[in-house]
C-alpha atoms as a PDB file:
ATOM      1  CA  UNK A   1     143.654 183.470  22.821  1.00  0.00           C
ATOM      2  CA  UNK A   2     142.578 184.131  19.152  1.00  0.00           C
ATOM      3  CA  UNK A   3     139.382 183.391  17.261  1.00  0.00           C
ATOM      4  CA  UNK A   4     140.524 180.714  15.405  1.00  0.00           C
ATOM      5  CA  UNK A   5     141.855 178.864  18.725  1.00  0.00           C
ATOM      6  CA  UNK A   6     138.848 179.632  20.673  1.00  0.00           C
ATOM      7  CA  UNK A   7     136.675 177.923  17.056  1.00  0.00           C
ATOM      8  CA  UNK A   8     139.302 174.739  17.219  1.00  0.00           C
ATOM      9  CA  UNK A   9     137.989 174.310  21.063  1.00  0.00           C
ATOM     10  CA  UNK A  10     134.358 174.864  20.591  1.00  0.00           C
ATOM     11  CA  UNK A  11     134.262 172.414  17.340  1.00  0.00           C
ATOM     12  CA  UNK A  12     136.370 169.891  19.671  1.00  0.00           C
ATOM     13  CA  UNK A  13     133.796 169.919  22.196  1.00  0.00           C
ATOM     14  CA  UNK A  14     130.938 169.062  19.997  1.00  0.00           C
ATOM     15  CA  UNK A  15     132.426 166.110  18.561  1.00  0.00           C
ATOM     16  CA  UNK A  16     129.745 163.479  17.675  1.00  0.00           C
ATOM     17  CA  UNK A  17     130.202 160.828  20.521  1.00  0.00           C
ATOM     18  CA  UNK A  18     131.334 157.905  18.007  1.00  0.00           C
ATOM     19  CA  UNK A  19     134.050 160.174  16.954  1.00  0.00           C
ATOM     20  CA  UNK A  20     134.975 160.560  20.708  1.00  0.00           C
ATOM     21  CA  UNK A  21     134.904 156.963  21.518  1.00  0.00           C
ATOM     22  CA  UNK A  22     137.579 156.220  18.268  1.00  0.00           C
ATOM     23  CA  UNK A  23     139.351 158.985  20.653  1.00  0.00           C
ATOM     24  CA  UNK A  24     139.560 157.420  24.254  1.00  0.00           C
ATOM     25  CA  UNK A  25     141.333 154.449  24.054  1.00  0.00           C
ATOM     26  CA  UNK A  26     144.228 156.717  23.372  1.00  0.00           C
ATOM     27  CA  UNK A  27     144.146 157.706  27.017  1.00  0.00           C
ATOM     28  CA  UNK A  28     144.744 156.529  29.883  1.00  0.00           C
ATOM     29  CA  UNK A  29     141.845 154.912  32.039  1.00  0.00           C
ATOM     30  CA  UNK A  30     141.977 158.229  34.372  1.00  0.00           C
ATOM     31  CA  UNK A  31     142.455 160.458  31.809  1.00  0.00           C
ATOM     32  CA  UNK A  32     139.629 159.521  29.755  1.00  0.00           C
ATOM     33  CA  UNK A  33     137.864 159.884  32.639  1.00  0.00           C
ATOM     34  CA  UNK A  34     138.796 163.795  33.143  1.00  0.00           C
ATOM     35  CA  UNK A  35     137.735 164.586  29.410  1.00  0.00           C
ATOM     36  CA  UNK A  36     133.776 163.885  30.764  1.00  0.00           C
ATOM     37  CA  UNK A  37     134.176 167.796  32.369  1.00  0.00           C
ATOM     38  CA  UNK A  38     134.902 169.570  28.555  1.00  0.00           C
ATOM     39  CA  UNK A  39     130.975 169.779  27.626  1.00  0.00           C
ATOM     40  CA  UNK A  40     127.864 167.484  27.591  1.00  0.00           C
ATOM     41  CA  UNK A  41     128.831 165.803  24.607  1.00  0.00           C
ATOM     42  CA  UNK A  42     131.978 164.368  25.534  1.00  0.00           C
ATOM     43  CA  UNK A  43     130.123 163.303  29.630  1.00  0.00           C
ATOM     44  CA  UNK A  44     127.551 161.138  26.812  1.00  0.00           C
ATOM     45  CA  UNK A  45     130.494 159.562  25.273  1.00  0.00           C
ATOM     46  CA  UNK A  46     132.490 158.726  28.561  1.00  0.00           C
ATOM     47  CA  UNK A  47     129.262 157.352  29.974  1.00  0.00           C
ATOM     48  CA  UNK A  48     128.690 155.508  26.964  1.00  0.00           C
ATOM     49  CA  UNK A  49     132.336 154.274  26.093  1.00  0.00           C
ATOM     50  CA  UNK A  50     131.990 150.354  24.999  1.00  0.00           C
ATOM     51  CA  UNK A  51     135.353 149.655  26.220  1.00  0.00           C
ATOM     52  CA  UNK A  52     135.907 149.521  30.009  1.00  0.00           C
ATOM     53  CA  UNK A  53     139.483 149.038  31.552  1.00  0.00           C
ATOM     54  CA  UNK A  54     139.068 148.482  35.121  1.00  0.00           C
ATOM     55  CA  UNK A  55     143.176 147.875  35.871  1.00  0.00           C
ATOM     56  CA  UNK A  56     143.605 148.317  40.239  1.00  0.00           C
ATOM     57  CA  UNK A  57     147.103 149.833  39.846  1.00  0.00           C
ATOM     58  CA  UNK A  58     145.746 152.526  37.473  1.00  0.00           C
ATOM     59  CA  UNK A  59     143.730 153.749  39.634  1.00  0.00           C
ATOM     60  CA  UNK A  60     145.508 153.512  43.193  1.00  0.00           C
ATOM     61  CA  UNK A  61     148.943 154.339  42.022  1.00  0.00           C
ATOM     62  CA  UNK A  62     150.383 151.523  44.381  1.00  0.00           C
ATOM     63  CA  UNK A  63     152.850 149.509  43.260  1.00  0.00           C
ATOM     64  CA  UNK A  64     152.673 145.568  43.973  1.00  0.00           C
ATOM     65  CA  UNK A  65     154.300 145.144  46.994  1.00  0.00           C
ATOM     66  CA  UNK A  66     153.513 141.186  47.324  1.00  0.00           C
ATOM     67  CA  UNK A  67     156.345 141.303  44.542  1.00  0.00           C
ATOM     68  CA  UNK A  68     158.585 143.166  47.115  1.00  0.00           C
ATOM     69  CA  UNK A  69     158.159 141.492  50.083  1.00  0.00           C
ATOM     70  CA  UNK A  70     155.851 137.958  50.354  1.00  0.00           C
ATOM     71  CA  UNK A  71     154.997 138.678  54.053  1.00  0.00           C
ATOM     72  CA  UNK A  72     153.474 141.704  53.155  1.00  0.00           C
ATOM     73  CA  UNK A  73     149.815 142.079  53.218  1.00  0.00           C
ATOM     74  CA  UNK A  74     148.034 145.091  51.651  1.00  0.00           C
ATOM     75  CA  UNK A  75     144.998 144.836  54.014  1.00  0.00           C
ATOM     76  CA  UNK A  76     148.025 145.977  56.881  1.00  0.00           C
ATOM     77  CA  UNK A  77     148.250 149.669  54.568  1.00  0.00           C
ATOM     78  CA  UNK A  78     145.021 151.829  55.511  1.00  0.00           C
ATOM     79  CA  UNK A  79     146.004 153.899  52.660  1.00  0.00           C
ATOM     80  CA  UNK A  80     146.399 150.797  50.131  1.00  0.00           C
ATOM     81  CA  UNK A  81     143.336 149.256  51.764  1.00  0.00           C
ATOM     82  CA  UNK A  82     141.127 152.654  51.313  1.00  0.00           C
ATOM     83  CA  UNK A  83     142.013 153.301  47.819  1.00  0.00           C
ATOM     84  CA  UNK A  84     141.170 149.830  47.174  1.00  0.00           C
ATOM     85  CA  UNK A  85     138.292 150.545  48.302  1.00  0.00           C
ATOM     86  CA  UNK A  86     137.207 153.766  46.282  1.00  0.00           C
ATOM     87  CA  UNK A  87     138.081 151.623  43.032  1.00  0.00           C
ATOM     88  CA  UNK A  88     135.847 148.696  44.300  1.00  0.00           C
ATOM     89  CA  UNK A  89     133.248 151.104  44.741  1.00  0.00           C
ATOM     90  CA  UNK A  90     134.078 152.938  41.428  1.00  0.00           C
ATOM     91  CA  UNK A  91     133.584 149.735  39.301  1.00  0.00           C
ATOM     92  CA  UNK A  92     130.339 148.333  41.002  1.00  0.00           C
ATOM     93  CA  UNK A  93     128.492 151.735  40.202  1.00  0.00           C
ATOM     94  CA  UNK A  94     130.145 151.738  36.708  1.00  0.00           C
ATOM     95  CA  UNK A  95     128.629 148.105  36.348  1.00  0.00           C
ATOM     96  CA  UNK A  96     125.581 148.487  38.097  1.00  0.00           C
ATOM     97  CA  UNK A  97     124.872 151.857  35.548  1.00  0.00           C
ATOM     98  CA  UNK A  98     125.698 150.151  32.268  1.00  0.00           C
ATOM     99  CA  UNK A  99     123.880 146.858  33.441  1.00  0.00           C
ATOM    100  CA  UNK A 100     120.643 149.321  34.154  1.00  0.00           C
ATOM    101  CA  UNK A 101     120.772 151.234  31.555  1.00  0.00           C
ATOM    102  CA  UNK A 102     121.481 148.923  28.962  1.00  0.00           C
ATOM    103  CA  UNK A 103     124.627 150.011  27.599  1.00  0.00           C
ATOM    104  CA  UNK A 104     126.593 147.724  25.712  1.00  0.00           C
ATOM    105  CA  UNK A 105     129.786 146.961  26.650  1.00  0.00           C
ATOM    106  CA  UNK A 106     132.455 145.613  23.733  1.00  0.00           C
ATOM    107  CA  UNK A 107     135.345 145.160  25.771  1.00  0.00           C
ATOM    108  CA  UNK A 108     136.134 144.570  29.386  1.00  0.00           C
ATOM    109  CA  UNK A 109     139.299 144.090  31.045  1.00  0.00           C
ATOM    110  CA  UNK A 110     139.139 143.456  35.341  1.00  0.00           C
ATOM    111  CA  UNK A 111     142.820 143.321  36.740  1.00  0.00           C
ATOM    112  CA  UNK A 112     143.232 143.442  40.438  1.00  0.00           C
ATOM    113  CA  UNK A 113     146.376 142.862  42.351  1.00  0.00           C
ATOM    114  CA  UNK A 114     144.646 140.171  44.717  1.00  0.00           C
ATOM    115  CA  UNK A 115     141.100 139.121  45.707  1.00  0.00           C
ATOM    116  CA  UNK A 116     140.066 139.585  49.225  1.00  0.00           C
ATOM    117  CA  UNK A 117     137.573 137.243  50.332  1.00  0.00           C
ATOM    118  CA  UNK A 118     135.005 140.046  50.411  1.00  0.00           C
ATOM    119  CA  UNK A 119     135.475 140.627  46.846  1.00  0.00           C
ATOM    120  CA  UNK A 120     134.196 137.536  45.509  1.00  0.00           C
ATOM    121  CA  UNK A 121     130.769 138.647  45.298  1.00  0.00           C
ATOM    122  CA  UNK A 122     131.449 141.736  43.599  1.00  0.00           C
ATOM    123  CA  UNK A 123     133.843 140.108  40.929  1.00  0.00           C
ATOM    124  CA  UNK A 124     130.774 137.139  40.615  1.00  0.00           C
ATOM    125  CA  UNK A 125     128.329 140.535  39.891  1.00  0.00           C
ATOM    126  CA  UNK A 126     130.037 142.569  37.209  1.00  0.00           C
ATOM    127  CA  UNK A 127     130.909 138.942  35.447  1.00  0.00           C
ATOM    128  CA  UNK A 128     127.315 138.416  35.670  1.00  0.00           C
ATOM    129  CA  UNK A 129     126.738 141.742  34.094  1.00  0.00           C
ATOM    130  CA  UNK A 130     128.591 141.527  31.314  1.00  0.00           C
ATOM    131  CA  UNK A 131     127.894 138.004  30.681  1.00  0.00           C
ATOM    132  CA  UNK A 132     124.510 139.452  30.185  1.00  0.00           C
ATOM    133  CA  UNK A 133     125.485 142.612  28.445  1.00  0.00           C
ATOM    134  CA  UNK A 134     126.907 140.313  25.751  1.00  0.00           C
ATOM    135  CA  UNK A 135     130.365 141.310  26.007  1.00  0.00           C
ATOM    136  CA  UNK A 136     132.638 141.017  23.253  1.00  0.00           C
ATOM    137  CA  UNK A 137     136.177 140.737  24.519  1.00  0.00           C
ATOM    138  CA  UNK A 138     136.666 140.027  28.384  1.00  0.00           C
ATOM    139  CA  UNK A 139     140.293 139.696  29.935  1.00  0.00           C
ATOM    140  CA  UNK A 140     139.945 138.702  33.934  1.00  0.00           C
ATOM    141  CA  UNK A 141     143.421 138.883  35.823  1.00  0.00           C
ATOM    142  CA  UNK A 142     142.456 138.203  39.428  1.00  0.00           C
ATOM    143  CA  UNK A 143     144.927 136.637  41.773  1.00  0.00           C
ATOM    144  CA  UNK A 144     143.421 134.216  43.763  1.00  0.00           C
ATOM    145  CA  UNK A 145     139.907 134.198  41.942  1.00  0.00           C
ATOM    146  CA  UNK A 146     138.654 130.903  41.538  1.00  0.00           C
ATOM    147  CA  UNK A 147     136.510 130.165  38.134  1.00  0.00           C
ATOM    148  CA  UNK A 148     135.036 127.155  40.064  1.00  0.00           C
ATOM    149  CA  UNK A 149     131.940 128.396  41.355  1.00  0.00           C
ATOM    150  CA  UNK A 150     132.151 131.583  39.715  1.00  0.00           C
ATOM    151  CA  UNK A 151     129.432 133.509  37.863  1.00  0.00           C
ATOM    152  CA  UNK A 152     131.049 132.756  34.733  1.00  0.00           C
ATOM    153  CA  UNK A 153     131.212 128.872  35.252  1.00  0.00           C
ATOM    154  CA  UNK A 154     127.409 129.267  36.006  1.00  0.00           C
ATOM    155  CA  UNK A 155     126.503 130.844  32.985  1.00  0.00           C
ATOM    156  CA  UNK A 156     128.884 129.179  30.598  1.00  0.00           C
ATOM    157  CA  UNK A 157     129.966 125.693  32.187  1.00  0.00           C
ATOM    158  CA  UNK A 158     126.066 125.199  32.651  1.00  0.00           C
ATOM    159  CA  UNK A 159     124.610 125.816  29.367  1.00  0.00           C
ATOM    160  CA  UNK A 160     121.928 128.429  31.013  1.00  0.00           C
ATOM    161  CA  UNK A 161     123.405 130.998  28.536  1.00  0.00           C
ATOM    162  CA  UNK A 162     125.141 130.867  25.391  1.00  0.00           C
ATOM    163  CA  UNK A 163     127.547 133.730  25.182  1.00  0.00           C
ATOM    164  CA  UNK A 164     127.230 133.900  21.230  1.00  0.00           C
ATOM    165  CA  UNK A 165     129.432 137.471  20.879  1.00  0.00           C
ATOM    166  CA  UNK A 166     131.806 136.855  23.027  1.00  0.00           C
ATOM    167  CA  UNK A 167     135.068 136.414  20.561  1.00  0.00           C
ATOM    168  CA  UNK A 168     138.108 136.862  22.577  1.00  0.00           C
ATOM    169  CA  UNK A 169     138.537 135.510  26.551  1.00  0.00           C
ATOM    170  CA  UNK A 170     141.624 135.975  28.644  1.00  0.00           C
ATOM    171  CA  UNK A 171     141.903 134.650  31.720  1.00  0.00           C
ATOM    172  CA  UNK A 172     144.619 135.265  34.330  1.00  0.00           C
ATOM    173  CA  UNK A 173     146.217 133.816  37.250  1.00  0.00           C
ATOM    174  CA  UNK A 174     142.820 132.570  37.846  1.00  0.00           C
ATOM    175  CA  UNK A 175     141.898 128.581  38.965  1.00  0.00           C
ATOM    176  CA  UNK A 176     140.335 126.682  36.175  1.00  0.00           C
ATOM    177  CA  UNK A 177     139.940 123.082  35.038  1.00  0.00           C
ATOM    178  CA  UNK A 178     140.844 121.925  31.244  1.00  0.00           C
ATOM    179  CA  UNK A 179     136.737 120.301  31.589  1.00  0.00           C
ATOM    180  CA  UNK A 180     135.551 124.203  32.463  1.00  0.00           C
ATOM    181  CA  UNK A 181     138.025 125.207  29.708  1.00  0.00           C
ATOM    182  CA  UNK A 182     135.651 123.146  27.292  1.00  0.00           C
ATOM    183  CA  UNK A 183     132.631 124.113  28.872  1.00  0.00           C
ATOM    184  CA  UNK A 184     133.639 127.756  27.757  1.00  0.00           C
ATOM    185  CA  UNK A 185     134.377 126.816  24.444  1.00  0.00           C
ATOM    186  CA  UNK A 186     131.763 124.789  23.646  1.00  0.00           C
ATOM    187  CA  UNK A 187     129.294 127.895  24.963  1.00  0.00           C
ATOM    188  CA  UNK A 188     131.244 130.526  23.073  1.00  0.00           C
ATOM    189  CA  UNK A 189     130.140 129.344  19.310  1.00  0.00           C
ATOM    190  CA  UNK A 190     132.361 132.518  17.949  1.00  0.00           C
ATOM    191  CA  UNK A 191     134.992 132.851  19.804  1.00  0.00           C
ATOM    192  CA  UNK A 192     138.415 133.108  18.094  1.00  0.00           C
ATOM    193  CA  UNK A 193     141.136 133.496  21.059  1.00  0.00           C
ATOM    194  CA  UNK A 194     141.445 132.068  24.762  1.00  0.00           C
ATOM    195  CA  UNK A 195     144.504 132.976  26.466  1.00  0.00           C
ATOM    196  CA  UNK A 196     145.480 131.351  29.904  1.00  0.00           C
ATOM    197  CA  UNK A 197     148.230 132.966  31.628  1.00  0.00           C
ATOM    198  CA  UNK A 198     149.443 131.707  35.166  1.00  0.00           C
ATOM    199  CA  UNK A 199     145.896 129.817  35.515  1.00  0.00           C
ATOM    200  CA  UNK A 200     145.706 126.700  37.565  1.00  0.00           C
ATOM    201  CA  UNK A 201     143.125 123.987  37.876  1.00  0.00           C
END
């Protein structure tokens, strides 16, 4: 390896961390993840990154197999079952950080294949948490979750907070009513786009 390739690495590594973050949505959730190990500089910036993607089947490499066979239920797979839940587990401490230490968080998306009735607390929590780390942009695609009740409907369908960043909300498969629907809107004074895909109420 020659000088000037040995420079191009060490000037890579000490990228400021805004200059990073214009650099990670590039990559994949996991991959992002990996660049964290190149120095101290580019750990801040993963730690820091505004825009979390928290998609199941990017991190357990499973494919759906309710789409393969209906009678099929994950929970019967210890292997699907375990790595579902290392991600659970991944998320809450990724949530539970930002939420302590004040980070702010621009973007959010939360996909998961299903809901497992032991997830509804957790899902309730990080909606919580970014409710109240103003998010930005927030894209829920939960089978099975059901708005009513939810953190969200507390917080927005209640009038105890008025989610005045929030801009963009997409919501799917995902039970909610057309009177939460303007609940949301009417607590969202900026927001420009709600898409409902699959949702039922």
């Amino acid at each position: 390896m020659d000088d000037t390739t040995i420079q191009g690495i060490d000037r890579t590594l000490q990228l400021p961390k805004e200059l990073i973050h214009h650099m990670l949505p590039c990559l994949m959730t996991m991959e992002a993840a990996r660049t964290s190990v190149l120095s101290k500089t580019w750990l801040r910036a993963w730690s820091t990154y505004p825009n979390l993607d928290f998609t199941e089947r990017n991190f357990t490499k499973e494919p759906s197999f309710k789409s393969l066979d209906p009678g099929f239920k994950e929970k019967d797979d210890p292997q699907i079952e375990e790595a579902r839940e290392r991600f659970l587990k991944y998320v809450d401490k990724t949530m539970i950080r930002y939420h302590n230490e004040g980070i702010p968080i621009d973007k959010c998306r939360l996909d998961l294949s299903s809901i497992d009735p032991r997830w509804a607390y957790f899902v309730d929590n990080w909606i919580g948490i970014l409710v109240q780390n103003h998010v930005k942009e927030l894209e829920v695609s939960v089978s099975d979750y059901s708005f009513l009740g939810s953190t969200l409907k507390r917080h927005l369908c209640h009038g105890t907070i008025k989610l005045y960043p929030l801009k963009m909300l997409s919501l799917r498969r995902v039970c909610i009513t057309e009177e939460e629907i303007q609940n949301v809107i009417s607590s969202c004074p900026l927001i420009k786009e709600l898409r409902l895909h699959s949702c039922r109420g």
